[in-house]
N, C-alpha and C. Protein backbone atom coordinates (compact mmCIF):
# COMPACT_ATOMS: atom_id res chain seq x y z
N UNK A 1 25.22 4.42 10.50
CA UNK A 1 25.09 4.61 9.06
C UNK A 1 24.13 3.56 8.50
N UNK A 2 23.40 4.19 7.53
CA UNK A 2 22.28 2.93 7.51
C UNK A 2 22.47 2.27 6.39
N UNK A 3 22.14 0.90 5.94
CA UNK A 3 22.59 0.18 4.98
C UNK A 3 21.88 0.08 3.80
N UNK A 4 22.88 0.40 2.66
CA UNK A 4 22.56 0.28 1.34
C UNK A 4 21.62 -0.95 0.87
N UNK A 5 20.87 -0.96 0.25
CA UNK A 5 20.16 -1.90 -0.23
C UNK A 5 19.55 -2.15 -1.32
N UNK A 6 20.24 -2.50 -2.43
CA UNK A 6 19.79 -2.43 -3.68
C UNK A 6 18.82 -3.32 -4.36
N UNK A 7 17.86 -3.11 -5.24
CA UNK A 7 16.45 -3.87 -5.53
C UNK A 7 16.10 -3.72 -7.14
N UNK A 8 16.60 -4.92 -7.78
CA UNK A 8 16.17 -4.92 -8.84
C UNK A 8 14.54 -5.07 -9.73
N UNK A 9 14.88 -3.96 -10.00
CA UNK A 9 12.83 -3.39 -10.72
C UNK A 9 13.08 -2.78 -11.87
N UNK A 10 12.22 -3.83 -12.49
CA UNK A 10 12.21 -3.17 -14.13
C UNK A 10 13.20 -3.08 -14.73
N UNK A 11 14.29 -3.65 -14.95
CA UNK A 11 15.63 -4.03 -15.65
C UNK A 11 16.39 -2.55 -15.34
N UNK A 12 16.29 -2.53 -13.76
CA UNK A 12 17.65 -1.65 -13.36
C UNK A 12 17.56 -1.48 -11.88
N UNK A 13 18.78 -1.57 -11.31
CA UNK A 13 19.32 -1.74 -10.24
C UNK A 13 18.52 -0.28 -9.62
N UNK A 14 18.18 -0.25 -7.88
CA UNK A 14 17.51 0.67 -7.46
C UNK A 14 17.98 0.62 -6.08
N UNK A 15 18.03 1.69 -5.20
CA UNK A 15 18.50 2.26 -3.93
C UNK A 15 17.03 1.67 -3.70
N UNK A 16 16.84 0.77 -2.17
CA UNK A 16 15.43 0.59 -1.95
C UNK A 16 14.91 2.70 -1.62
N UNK A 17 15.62 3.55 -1.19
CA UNK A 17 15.10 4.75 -0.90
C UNK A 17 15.21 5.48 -1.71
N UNK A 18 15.20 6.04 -2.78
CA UNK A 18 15.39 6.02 -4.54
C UNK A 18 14.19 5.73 -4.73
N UNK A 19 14.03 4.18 -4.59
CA UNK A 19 12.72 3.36 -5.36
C UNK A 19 11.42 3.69 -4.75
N UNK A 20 11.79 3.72 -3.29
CA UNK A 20 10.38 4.19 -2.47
C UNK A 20 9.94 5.69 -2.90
N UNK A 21 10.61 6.98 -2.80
CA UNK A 21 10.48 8.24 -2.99
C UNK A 21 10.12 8.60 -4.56
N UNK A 22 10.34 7.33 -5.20
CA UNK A 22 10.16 7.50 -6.61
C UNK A 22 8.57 7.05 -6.77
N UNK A 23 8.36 6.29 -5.84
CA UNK A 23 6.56 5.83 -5.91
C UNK A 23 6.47 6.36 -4.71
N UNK A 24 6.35 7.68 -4.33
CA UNK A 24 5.90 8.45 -3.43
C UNK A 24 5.46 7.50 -1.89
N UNK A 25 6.30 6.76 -1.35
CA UNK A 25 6.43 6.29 -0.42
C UNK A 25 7.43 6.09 0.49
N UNK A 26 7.69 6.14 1.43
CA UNK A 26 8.28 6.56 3.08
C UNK A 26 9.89 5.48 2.48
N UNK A 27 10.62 5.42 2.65
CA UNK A 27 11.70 3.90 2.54
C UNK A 27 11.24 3.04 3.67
N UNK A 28 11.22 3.86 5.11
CA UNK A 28 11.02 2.49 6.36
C UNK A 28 9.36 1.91 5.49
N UNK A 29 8.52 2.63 4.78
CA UNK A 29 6.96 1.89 4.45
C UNK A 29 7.56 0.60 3.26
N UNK A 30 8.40 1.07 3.05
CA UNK A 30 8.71 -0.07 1.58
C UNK A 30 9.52 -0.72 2.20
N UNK A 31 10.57 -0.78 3.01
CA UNK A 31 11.16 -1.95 3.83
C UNK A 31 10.70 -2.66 4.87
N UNK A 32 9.39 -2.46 5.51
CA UNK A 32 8.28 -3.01 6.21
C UNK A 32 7.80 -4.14 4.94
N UNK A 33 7.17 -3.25 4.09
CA UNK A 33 6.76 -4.03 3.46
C UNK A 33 7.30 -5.78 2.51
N UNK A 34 8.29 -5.14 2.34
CA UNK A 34 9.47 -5.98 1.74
C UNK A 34 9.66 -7.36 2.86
N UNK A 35 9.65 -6.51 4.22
CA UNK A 35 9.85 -7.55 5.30
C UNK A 35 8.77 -8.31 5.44
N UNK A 36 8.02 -8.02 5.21
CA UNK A 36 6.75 -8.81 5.80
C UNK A 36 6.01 -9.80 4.60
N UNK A 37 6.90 -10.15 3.21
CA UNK A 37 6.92 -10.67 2.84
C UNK A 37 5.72 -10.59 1.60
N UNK A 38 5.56 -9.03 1.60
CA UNK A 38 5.02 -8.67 -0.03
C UNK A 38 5.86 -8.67 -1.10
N UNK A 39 5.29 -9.03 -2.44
CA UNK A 39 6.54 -8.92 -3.90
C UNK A 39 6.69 -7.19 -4.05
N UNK A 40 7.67 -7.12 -4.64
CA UNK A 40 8.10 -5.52 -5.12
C UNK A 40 6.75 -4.76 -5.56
N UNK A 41 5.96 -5.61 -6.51
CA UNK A 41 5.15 -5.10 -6.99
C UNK A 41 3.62 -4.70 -6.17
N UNK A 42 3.48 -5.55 -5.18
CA UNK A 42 2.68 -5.53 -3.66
C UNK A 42 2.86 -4.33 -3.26
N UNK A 43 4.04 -4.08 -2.80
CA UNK A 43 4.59 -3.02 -2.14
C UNK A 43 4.69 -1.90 -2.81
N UNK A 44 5.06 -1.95 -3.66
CA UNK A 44 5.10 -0.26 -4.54
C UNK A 44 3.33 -0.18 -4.67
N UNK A 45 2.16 -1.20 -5.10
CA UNK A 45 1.14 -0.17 -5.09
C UNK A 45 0.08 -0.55 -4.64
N UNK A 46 0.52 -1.10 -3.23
CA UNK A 46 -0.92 -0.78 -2.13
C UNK A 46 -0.80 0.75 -1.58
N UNK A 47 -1.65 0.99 -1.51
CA UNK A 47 -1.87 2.20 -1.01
C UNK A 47 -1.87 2.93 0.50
N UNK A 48 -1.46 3.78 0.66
CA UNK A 48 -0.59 4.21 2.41
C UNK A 48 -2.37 4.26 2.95
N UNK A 49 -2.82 3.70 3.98
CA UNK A 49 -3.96 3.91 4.99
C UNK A 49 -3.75 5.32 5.59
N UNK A 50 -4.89 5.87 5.78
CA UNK A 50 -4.84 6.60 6.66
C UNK A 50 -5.57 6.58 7.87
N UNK A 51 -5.59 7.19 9.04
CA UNK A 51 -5.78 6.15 10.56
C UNK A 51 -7.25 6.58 10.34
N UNK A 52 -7.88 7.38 9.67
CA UNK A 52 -9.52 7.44 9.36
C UNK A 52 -10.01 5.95 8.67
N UNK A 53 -9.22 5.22 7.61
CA UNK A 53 -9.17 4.16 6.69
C UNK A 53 -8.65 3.15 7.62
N UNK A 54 -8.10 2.87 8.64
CA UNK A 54 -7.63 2.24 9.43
C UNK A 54 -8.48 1.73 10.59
N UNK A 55 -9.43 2.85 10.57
CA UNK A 55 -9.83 3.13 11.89
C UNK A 55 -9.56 2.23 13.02
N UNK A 56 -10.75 1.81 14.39
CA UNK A 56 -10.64 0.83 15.20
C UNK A 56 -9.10 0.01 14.98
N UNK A 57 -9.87 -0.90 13.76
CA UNK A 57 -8.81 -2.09 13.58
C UNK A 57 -7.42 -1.55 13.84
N UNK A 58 -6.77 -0.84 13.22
CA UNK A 58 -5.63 -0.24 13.54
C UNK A 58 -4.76 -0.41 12.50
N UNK A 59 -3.68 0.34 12.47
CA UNK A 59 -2.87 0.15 10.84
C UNK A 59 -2.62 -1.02 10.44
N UNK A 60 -1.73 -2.22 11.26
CA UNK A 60 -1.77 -3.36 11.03
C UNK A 60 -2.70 -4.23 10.16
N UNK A 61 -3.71 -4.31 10.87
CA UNK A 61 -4.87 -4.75 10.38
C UNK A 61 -5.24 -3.86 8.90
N UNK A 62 -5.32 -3.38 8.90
CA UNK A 62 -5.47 -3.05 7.56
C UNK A 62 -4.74 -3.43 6.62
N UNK A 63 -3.44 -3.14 6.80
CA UNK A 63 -2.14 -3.66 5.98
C UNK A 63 -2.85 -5.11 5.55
N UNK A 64 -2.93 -5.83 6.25
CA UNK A 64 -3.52 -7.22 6.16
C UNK A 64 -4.98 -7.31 5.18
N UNK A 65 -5.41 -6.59 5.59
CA UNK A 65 -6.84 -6.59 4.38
C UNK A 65 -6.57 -5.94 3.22
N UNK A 66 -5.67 -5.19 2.94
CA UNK A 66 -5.08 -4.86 1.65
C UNK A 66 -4.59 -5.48 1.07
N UNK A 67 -4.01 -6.76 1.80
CA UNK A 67 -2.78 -8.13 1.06
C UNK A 67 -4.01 -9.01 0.77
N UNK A 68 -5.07 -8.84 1.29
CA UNK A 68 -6.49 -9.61 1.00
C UNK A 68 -6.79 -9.87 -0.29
N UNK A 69 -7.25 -8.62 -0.55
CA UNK A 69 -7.42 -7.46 -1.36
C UNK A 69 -6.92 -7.59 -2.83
N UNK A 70 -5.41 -8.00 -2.34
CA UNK A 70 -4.75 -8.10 -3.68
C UNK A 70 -4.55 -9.35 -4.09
N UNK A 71 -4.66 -10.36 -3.24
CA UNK A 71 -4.43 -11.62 -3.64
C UNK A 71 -5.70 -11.88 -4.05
N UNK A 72 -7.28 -11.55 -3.71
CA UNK A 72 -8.18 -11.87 -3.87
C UNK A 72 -8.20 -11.34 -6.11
N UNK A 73 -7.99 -9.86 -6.11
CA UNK A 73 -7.80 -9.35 -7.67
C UNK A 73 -6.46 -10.36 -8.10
N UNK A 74 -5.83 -10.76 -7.86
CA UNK A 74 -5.07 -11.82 -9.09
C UNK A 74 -5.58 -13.07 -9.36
N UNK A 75 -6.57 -13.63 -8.29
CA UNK A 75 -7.39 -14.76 -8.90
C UNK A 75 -7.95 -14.82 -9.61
């Protein structure tokens, strides 16, 4: 049975799989993300790669140039 996990966004309590399907994303893509130590707001809107957008480098790597990406636009 898999475990509940609730995530407060935007002044109300959220099912992390609720919250993911609600920003049209996977739950395991938003609990990766969560894990790997993006903010809520990271994670809800980088955008899913696709393995054309990925290419060579590989999904990983990309993930990583997207966290680039975004830390580079809040400076």
């Amino acid at each position: 049975m898999p475990r509940m996990c609730r995530i407060s966004y935007h002044g109300r309590d959220w099912c992390l799989s609720d919250l993911a399907r609600e920003h049209h994303l996977h739950p395991n893509t938003l609990a990766a993300r969560l894990k790997s130590g993006m903010s809520i707001e990271q994670a809800l809107s980088t955008k899913i790669s696709t393995k054309s957008e990925a290419g060579s480098r590989g999904f990983a790597a990309s993930l990583v140039a997207n966290r680039r990406t975004n830390r580079r636009s809040r400076a």
